[in-house]
PDB file of N, CA and C in Angstrom:
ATOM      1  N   UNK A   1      -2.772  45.656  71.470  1.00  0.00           N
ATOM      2  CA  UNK A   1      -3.187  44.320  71.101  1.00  0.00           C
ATOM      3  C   UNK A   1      -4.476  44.423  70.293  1.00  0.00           C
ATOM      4  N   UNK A   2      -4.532  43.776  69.333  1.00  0.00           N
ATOM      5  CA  UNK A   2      -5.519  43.934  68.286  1.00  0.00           C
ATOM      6  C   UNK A   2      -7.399  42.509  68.875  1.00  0.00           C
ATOM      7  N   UNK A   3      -8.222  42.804  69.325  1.00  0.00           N
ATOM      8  CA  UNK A   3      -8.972  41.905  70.026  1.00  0.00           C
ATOM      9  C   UNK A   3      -9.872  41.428  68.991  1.00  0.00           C
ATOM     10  N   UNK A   4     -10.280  40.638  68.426  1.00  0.00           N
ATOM     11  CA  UNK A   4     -11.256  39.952  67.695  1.00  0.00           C
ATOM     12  C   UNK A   4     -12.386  39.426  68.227  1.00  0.00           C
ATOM     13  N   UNK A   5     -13.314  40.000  68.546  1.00  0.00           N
ATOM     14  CA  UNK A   5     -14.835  39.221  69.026  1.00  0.00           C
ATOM     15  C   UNK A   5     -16.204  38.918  67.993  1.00  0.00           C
ATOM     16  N   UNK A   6     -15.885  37.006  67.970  1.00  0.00           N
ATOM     17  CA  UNK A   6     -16.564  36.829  67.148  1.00  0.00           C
ATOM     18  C   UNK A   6     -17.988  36.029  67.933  1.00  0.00           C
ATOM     19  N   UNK A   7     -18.945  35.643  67.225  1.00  0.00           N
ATOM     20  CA  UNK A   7     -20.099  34.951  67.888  1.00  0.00           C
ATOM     21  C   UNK A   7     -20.514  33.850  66.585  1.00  0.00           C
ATOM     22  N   UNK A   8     -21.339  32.904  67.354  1.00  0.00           N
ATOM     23  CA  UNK A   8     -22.109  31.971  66.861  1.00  0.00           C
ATOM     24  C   UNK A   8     -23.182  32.152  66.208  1.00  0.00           C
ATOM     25  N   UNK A   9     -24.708  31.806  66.559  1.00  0.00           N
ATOM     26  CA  UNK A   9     -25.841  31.753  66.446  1.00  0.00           C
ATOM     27  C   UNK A   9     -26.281  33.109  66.827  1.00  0.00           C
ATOM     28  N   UNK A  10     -25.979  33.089  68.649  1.00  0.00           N
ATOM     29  CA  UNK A  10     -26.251  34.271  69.825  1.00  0.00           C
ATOM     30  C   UNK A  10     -25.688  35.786  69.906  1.00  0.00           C
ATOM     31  N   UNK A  11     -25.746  36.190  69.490  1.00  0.00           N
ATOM     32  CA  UNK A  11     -25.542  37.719  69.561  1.00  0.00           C
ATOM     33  C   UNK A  11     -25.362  37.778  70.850  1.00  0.00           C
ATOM     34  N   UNK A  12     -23.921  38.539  70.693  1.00  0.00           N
ATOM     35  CA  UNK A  12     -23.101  39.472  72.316  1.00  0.00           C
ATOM     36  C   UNK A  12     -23.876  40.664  72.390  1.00  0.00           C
ATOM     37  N   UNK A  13     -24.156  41.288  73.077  1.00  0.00           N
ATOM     38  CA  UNK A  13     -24.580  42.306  73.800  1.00  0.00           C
ATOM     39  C   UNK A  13     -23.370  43.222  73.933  1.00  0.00           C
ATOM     40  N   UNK A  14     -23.348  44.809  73.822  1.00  0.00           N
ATOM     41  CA  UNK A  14     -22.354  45.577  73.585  1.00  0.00           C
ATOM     42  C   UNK A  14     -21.638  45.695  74.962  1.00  0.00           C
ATOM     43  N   UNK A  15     -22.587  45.294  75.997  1.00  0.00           N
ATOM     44  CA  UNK A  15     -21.496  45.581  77.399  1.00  0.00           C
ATOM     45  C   UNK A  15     -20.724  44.400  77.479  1.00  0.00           C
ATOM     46  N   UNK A  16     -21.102  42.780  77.314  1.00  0.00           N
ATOM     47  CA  UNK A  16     -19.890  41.978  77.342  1.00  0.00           C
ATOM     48  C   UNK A  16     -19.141  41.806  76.490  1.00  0.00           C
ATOM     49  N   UNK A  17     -19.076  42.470  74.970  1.00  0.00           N
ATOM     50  CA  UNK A  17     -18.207  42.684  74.332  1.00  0.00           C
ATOM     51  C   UNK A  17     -17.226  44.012  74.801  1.00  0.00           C
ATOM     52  N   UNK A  18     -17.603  44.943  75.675  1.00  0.00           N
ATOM     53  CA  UNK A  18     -16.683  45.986  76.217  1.00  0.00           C
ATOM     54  C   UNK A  18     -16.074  45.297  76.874  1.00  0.00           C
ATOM     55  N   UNK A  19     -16.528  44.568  78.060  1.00  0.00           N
ATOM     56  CA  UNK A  19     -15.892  43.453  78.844  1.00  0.00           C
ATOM     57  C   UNK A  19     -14.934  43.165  78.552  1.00  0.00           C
ATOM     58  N   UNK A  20     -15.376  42.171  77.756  1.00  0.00           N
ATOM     59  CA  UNK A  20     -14.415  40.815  76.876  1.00  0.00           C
ATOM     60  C   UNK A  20     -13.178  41.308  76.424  1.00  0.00           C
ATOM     61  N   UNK A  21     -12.895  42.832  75.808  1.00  0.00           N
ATOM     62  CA  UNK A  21     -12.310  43.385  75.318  1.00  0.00           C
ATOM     63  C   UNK A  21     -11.060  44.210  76.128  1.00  0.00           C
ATOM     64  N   UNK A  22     -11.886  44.864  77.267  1.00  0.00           N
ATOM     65  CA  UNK A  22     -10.615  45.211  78.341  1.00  0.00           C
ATOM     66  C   UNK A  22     -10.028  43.952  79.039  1.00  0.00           C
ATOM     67  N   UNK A  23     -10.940  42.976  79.170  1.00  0.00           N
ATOM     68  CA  UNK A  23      -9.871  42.111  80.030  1.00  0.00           C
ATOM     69  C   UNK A  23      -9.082  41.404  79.289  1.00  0.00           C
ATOM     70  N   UNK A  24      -8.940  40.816  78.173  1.00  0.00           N
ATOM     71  CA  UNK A  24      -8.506  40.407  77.084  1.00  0.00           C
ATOM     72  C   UNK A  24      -7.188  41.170  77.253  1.00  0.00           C
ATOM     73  N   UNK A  25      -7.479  42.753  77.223  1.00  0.00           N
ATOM     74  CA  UNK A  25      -6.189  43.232  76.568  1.00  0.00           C
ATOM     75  C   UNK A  25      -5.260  43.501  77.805  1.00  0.00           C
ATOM     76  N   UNK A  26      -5.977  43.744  79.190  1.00  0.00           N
ATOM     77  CA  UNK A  26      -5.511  43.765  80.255  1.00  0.00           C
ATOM     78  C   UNK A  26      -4.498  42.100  80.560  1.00  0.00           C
ATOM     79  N   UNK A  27      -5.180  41.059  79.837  1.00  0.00           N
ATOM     80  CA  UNK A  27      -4.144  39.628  80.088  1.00  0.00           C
ATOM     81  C   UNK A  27      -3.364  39.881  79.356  1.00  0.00           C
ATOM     82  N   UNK A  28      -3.423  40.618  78.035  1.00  0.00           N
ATOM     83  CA  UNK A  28      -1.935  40.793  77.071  1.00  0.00           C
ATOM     84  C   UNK A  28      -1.407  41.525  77.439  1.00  0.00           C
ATOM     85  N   UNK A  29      -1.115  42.613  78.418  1.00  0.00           N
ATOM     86  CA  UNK A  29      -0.113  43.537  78.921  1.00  0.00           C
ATOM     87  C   UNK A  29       0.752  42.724  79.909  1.00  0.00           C
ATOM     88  N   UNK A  30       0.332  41.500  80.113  1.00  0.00           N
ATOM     89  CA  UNK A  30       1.337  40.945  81.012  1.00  0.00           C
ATOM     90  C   UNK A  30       2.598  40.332  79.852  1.00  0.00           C
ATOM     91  N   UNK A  31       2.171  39.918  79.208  1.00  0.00           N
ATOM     92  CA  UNK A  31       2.929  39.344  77.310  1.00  0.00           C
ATOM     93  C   UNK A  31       3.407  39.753  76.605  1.00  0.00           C
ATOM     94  N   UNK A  32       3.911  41.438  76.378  1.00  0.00           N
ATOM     95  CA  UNK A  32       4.043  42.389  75.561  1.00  0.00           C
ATOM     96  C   UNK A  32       4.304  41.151  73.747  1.00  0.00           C
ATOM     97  N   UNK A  33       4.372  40.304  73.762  1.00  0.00           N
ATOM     98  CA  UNK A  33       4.873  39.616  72.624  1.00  0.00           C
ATOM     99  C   UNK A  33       3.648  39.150  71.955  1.00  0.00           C
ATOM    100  N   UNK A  34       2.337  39.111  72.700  1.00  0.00           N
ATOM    101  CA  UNK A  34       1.028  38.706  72.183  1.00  0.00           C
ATOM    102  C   UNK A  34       0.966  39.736  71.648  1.00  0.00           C
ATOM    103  N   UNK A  35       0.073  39.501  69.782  1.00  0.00           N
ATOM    104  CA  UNK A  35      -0.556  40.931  69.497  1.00  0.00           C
ATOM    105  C   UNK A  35      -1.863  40.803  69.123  1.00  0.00           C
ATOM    106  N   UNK A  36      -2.099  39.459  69.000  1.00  0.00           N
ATOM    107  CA  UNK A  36      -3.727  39.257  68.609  1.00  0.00           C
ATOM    108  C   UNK A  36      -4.436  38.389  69.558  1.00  0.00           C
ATOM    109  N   UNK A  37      -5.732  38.547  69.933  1.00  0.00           N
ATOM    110  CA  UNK A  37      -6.677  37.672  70.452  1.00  0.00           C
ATOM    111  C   UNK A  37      -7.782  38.083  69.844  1.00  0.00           C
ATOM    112  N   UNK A  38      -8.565  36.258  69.276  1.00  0.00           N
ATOM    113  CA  UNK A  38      -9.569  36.188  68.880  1.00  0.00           C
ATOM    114  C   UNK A  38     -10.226  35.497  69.814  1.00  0.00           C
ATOM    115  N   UNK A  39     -11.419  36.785  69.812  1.00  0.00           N
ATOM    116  CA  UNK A  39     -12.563  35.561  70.926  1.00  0.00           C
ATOM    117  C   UNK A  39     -13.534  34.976  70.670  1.00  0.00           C
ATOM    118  N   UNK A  40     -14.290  33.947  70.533  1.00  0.00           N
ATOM    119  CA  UNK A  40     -15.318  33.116  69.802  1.00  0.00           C
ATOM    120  C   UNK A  40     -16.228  32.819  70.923  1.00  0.00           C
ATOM    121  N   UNK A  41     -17.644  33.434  71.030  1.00  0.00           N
ATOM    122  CA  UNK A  41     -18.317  33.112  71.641  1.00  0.00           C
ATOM    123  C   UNK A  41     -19.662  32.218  71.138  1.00  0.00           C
ATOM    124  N   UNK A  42     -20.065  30.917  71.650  1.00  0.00           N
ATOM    125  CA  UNK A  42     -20.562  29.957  71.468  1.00  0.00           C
ATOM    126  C   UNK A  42     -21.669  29.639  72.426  1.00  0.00           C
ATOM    127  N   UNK A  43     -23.099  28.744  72.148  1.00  0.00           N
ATOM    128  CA  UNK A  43     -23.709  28.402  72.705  1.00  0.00           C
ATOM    129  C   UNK A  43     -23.953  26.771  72.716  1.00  0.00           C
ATOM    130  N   UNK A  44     -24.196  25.685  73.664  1.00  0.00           N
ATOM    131  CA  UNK A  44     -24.359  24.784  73.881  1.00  0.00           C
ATOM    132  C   UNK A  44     -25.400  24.434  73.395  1.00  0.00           C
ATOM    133  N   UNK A  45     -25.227  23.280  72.466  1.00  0.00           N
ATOM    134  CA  UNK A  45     -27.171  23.457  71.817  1.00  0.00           C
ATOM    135  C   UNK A  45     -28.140  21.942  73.364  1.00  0.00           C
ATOM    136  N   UNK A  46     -27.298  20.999  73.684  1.00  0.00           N
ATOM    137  CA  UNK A  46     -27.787  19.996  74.441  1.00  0.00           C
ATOM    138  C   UNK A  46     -28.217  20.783  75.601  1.00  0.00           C
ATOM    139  N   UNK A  47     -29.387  20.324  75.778  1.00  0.00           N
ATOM    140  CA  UNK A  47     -30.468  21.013  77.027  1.00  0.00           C
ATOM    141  C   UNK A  47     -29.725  20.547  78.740  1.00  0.00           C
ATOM    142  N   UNK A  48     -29.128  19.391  78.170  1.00  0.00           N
ATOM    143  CA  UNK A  48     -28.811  18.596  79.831  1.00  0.00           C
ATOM    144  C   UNK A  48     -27.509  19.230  80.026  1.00  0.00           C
ATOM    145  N   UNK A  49     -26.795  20.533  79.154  1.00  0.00           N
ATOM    146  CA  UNK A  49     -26.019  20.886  79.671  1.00  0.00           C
ATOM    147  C   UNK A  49     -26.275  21.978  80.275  1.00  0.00           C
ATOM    148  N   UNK A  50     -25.049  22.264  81.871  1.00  0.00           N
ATOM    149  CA  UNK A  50     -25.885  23.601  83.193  1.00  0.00           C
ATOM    150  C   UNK A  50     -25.303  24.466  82.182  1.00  0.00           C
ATOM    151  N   UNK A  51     -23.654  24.525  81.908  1.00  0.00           N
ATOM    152  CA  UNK A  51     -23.433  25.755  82.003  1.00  0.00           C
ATOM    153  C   UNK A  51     -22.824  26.160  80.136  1.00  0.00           C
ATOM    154  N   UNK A  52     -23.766  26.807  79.647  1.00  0.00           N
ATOM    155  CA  UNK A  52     -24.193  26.720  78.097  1.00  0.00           C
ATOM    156  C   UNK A  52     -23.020  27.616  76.883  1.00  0.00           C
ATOM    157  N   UNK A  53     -23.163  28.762  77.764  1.00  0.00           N
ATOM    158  CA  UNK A  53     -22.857  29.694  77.195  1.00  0.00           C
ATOM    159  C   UNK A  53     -20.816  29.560  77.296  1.00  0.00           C
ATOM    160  N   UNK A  54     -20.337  29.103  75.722  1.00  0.00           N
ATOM    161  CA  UNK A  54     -18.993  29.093  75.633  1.00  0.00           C
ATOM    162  C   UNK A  54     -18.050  30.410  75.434  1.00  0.00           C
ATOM    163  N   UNK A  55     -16.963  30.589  75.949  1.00  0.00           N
ATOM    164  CA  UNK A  55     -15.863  31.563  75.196  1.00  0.00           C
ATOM    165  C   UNK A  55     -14.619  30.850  75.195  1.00  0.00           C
ATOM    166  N   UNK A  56     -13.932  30.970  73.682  1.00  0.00           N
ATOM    167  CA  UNK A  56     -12.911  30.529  73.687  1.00  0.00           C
ATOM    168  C   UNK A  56     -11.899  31.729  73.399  1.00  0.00           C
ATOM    169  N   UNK A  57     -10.981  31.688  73.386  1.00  0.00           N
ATOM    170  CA  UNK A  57      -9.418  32.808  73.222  1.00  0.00           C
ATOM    171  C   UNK A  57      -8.943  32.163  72.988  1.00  0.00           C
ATOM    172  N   UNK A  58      -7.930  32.801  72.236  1.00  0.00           N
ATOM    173  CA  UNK A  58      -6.881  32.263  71.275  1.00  0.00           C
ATOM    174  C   UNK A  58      -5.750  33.293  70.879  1.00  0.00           C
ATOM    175  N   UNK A  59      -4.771  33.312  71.864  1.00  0.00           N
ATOM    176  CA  UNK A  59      -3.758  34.921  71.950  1.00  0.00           C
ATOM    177  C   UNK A  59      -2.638  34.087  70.894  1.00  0.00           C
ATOM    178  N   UNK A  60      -1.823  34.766  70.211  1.00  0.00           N
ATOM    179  CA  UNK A  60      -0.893  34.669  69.529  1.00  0.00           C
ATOM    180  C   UNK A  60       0.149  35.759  68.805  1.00  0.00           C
ATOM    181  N   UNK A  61       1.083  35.433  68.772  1.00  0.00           N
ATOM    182  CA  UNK A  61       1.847  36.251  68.855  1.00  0.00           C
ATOM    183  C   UNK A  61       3.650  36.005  68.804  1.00  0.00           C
ATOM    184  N   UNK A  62       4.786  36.477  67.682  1.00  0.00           N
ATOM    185  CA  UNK A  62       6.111  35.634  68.257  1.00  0.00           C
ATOM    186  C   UNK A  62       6.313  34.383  68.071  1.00  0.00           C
ATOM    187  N   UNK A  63       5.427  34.190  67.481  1.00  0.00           N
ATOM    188  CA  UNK A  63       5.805  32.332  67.479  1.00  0.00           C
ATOM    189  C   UNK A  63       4.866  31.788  68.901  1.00  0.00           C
ATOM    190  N   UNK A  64       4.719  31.982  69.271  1.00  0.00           N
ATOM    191  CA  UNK A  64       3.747  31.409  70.891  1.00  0.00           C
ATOM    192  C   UNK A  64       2.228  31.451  70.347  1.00  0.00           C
ATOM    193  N   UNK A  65       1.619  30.437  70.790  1.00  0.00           N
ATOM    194  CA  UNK A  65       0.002  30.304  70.874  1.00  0.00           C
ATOM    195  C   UNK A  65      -0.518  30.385  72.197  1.00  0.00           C
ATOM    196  N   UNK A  66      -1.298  30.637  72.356  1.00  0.00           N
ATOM    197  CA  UNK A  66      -2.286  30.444  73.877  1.00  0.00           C
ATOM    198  C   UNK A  66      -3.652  30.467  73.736  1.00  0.00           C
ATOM    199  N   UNK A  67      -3.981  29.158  73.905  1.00  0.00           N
ATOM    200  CA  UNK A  67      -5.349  28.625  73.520  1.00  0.00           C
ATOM    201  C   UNK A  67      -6.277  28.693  75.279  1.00  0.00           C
ATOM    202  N   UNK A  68      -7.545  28.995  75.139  1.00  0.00           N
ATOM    203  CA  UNK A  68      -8.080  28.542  76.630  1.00  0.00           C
ATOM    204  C   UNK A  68      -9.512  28.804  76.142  1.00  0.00           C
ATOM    205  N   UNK A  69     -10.123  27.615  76.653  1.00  0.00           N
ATOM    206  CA  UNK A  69     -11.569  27.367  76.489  1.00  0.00           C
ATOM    207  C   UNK A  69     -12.264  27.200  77.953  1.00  0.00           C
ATOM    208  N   UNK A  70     -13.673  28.214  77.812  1.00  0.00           N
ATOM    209  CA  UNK A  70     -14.190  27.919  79.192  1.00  0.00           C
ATOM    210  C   UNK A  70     -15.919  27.971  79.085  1.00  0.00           C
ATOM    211  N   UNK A  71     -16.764  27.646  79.822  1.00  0.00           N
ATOM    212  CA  UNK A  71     -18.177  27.707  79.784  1.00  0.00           C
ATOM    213  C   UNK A  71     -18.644  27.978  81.018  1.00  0.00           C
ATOM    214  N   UNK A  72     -19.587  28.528  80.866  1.00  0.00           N
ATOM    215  CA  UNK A  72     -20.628  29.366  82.319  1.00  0.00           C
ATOM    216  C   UNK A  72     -21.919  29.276  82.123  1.00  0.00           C
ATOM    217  N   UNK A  73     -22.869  29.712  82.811  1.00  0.00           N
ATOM    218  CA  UNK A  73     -24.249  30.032  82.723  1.00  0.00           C
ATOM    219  C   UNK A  73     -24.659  31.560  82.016  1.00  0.00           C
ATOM    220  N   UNK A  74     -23.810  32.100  82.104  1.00  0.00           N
ATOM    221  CA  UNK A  74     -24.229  33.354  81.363  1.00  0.00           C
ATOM    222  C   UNK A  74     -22.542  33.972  80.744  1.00  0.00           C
ATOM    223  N   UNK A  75     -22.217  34.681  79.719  1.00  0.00           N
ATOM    224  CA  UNK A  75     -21.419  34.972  79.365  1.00  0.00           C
ATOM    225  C   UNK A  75     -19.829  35.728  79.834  1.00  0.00           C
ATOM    226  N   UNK A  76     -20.489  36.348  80.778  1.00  0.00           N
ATOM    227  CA  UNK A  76     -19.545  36.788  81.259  1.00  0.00           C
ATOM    228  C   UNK A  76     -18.718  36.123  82.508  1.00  0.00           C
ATOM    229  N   UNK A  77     -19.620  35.174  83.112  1.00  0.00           N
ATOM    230  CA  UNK A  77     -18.938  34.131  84.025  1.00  0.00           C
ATOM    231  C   UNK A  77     -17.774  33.277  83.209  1.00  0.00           C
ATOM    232  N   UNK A  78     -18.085  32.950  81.774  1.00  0.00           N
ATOM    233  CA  UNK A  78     -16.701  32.405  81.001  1.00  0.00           C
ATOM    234  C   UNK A  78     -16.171  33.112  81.005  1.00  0.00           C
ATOM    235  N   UNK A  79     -16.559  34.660  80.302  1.00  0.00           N
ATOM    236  CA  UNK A  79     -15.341  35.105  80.256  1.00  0.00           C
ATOM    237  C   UNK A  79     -14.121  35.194  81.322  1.00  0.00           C
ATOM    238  N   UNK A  80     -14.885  35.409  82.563  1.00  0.00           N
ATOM    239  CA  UNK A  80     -13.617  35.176  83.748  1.00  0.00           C
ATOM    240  C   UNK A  80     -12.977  33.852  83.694  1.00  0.00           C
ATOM    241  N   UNK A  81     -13.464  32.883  83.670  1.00  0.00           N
ATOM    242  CA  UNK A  81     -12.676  31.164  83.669  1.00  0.00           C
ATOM    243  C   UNK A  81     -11.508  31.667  82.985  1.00  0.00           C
ATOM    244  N   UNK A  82     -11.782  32.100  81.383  1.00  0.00           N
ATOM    245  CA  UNK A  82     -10.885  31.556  80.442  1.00  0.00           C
ATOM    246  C   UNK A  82      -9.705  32.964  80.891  1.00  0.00           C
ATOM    247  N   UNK A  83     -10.210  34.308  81.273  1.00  0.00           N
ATOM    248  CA  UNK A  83      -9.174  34.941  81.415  1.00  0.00           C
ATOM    249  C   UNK A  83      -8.527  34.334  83.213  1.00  0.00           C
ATOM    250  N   UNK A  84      -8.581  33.704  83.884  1.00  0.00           N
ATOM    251  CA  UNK A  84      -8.101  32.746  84.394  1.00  0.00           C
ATOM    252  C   UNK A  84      -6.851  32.190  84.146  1.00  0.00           C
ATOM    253  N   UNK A  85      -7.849  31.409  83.157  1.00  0.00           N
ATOM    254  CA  UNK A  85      -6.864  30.479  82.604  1.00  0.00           C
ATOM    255  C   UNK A  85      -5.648  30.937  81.700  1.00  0.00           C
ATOM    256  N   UNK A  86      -5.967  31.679  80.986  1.00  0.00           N
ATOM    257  CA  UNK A  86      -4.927  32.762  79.690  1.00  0.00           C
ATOM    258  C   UNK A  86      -3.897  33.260  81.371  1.00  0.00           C
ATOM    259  N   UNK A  87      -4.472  33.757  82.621  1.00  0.00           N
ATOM    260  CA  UNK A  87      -3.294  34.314  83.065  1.00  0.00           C
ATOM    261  C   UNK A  87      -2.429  33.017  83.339  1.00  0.00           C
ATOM    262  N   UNK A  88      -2.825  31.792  83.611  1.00  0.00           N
ATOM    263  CA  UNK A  88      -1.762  30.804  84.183  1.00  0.00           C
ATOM    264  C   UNK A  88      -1.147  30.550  83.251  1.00  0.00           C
ATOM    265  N   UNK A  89      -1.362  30.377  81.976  1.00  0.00           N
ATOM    266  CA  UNK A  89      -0.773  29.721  80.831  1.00  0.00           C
ATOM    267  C   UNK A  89       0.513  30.850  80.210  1.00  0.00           C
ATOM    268  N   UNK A  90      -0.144  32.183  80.592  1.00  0.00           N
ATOM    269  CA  UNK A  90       1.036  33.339  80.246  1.00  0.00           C
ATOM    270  C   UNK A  90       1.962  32.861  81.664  1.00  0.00           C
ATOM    271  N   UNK A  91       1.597  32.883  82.237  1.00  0.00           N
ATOM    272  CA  UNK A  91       2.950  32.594  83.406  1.00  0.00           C
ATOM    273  C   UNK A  91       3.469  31.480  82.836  1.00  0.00           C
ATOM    274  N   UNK A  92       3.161  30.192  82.619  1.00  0.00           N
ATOM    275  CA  UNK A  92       4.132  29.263  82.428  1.00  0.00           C
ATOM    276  C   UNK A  92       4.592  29.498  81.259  1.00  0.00           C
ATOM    277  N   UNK A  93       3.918  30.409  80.094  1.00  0.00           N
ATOM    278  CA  UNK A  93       5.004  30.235  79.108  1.00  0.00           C
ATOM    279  C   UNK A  93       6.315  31.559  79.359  1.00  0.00           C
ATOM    280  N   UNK A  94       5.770  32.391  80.253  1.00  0.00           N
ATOM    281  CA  UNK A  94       6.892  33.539  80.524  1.00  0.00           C
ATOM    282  C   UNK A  94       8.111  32.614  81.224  1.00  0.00           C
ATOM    283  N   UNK A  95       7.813  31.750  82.094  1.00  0.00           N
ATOM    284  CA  UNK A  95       8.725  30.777  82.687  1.00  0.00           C
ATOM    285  C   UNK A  95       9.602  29.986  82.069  1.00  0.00           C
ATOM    286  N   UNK A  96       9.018  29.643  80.803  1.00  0.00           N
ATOM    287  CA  UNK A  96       9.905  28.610  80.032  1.00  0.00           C
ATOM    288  C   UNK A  96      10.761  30.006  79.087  1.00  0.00           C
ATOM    289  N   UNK A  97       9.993  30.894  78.882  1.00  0.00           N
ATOM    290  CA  UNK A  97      11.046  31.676  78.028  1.00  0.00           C
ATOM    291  C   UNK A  97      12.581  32.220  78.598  1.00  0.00           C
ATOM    292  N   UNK A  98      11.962  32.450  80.023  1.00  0.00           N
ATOM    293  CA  UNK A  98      13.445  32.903  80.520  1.00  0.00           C
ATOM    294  C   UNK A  98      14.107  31.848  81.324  1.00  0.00           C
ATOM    295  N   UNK A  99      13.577  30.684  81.346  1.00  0.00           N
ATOM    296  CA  UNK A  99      14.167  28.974  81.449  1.00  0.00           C
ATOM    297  C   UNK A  99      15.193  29.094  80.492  1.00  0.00           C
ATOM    298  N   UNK A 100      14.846  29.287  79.000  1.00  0.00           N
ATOM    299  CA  UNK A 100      15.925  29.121  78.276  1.00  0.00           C
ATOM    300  C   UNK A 100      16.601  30.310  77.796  1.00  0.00           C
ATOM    301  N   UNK A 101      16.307  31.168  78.065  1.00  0.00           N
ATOM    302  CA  UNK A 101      17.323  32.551  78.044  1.00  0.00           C
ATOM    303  C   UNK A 101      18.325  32.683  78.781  1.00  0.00           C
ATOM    304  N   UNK A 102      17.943  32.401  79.979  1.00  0.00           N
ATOM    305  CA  UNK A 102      18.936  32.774  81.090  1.00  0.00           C
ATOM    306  C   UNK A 102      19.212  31.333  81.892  1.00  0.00           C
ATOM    307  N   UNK A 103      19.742  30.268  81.180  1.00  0.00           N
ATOM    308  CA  UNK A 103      20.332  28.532  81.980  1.00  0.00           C
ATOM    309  C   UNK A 103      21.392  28.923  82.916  1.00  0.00           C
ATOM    310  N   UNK A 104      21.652  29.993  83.082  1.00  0.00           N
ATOM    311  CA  UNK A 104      23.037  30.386  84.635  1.00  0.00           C
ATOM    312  C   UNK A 104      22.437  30.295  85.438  1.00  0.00           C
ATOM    313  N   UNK A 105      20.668  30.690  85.642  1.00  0.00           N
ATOM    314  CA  UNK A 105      20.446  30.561  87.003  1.00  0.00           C
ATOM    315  C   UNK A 105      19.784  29.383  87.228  1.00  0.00           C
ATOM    316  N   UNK A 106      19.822  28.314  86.556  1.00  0.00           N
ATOM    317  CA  UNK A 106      19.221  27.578  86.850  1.00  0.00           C
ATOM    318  C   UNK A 106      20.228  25.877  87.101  1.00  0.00           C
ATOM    319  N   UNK A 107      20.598  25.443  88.085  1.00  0.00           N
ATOM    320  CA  UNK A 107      21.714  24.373  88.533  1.00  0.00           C
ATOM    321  C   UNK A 107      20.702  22.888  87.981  1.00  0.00           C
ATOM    322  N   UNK A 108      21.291  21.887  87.582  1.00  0.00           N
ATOM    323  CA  UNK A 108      21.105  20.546  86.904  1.00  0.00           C
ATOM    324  C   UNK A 108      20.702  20.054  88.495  1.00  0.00           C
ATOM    325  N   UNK A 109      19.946  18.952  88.616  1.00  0.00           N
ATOM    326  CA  UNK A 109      19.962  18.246  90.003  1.00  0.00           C
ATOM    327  C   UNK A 109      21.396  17.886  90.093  1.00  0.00           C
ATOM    328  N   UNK A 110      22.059  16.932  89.213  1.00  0.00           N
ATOM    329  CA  UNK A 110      22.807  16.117  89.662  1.00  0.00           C
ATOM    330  C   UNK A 110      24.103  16.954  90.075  1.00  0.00           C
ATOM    331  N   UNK A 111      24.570  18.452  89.393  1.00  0.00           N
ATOM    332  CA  UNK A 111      25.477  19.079  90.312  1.00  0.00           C
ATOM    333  C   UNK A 111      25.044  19.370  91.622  1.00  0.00           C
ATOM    334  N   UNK A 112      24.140  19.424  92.173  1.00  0.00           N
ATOM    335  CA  UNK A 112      23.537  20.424  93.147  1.00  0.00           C
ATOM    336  C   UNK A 112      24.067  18.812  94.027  1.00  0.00           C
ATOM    337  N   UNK A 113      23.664  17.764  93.752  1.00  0.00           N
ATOM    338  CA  UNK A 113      24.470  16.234  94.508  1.00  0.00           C
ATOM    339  C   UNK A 113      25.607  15.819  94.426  1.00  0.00           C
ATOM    340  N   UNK A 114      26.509  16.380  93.263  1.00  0.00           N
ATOM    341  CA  UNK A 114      27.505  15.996  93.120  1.00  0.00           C
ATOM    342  C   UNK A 114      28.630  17.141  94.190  1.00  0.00           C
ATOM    343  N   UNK A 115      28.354  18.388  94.146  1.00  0.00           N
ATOM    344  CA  UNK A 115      28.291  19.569  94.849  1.00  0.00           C
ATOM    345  C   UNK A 115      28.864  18.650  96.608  1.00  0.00           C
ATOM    346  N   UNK A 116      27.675  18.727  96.921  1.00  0.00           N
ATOM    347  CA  UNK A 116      26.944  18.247  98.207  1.00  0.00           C
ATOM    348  C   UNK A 116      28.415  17.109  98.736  1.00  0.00           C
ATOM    349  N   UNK A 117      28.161  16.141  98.017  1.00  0.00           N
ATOM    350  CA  UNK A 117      29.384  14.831  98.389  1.00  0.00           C
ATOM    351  C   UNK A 117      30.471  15.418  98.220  1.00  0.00           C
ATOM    352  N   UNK A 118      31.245  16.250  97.589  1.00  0.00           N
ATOM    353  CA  UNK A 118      32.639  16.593  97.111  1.00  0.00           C
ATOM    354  C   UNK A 118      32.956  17.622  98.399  1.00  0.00           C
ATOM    355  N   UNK A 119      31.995  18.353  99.091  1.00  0.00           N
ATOM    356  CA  UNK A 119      32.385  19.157 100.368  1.00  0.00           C
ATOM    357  C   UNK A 119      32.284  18.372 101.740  1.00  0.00           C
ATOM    358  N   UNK A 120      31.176  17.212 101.281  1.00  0.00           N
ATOM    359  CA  UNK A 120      31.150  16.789 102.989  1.00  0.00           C
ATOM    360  C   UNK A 120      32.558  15.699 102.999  1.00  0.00           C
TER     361      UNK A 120
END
């Protein structure tokens, strides 16, 4: 998987860009169909906000997008949110892919009722 780490204003520091980078690619081994993530790291300029420091991802790949935005107090606390979030969003889209690959295993409600009355 090819990882893109970009920044704002704030300069990343080389250890949370090592970070950013294994876990990133560690969420795309669950996807084999993702081949790119770009990561955009951002700072909050409003003072009354706690938690400042943004990362966004953006995996793509196949025709599929996977967007996830998250914020923390220090950088690497987003980075966990959003790889979080990237893992739930790869599950539901792995779900819908083999939703429509494989419709044998999956029964309509209304047979599963129609079923039901025709035996009792």
């Amino acid at each position: 998987m090819d990882v893109v780490i970009t920044h704002g204003r704030k300069i990343v520091s080389d250890e949370v860009r090592a970070l950013t980078e294994e876990k990133v690619r560690h969420v795309g081994e669950h996807c084999p169909g993702l081949e790119r993530a770009e990561v955009h790291f951002s700072e909050e300029h409003n003072p009354r906000i706690h938690d400042r420091e943004c990362c966004e991802v953006v995996m793509s790949g196949h025709g599929h997008t996977i967007r996830a935005k998250a914020a923390g107090q220090v950088p690497l606390v987003a980075v966990d949110l959003v790889v979080e979030k990237l893992e739930h969003q790869i599950e539901r889209t792995k779900g819908r892919i083999v939703g429509r690959s494989q419709p044998r295993h999956r029964l309509a409600p209304t047979e599963t009722l129609f079923r039901r009355v025709r035996t009792a």
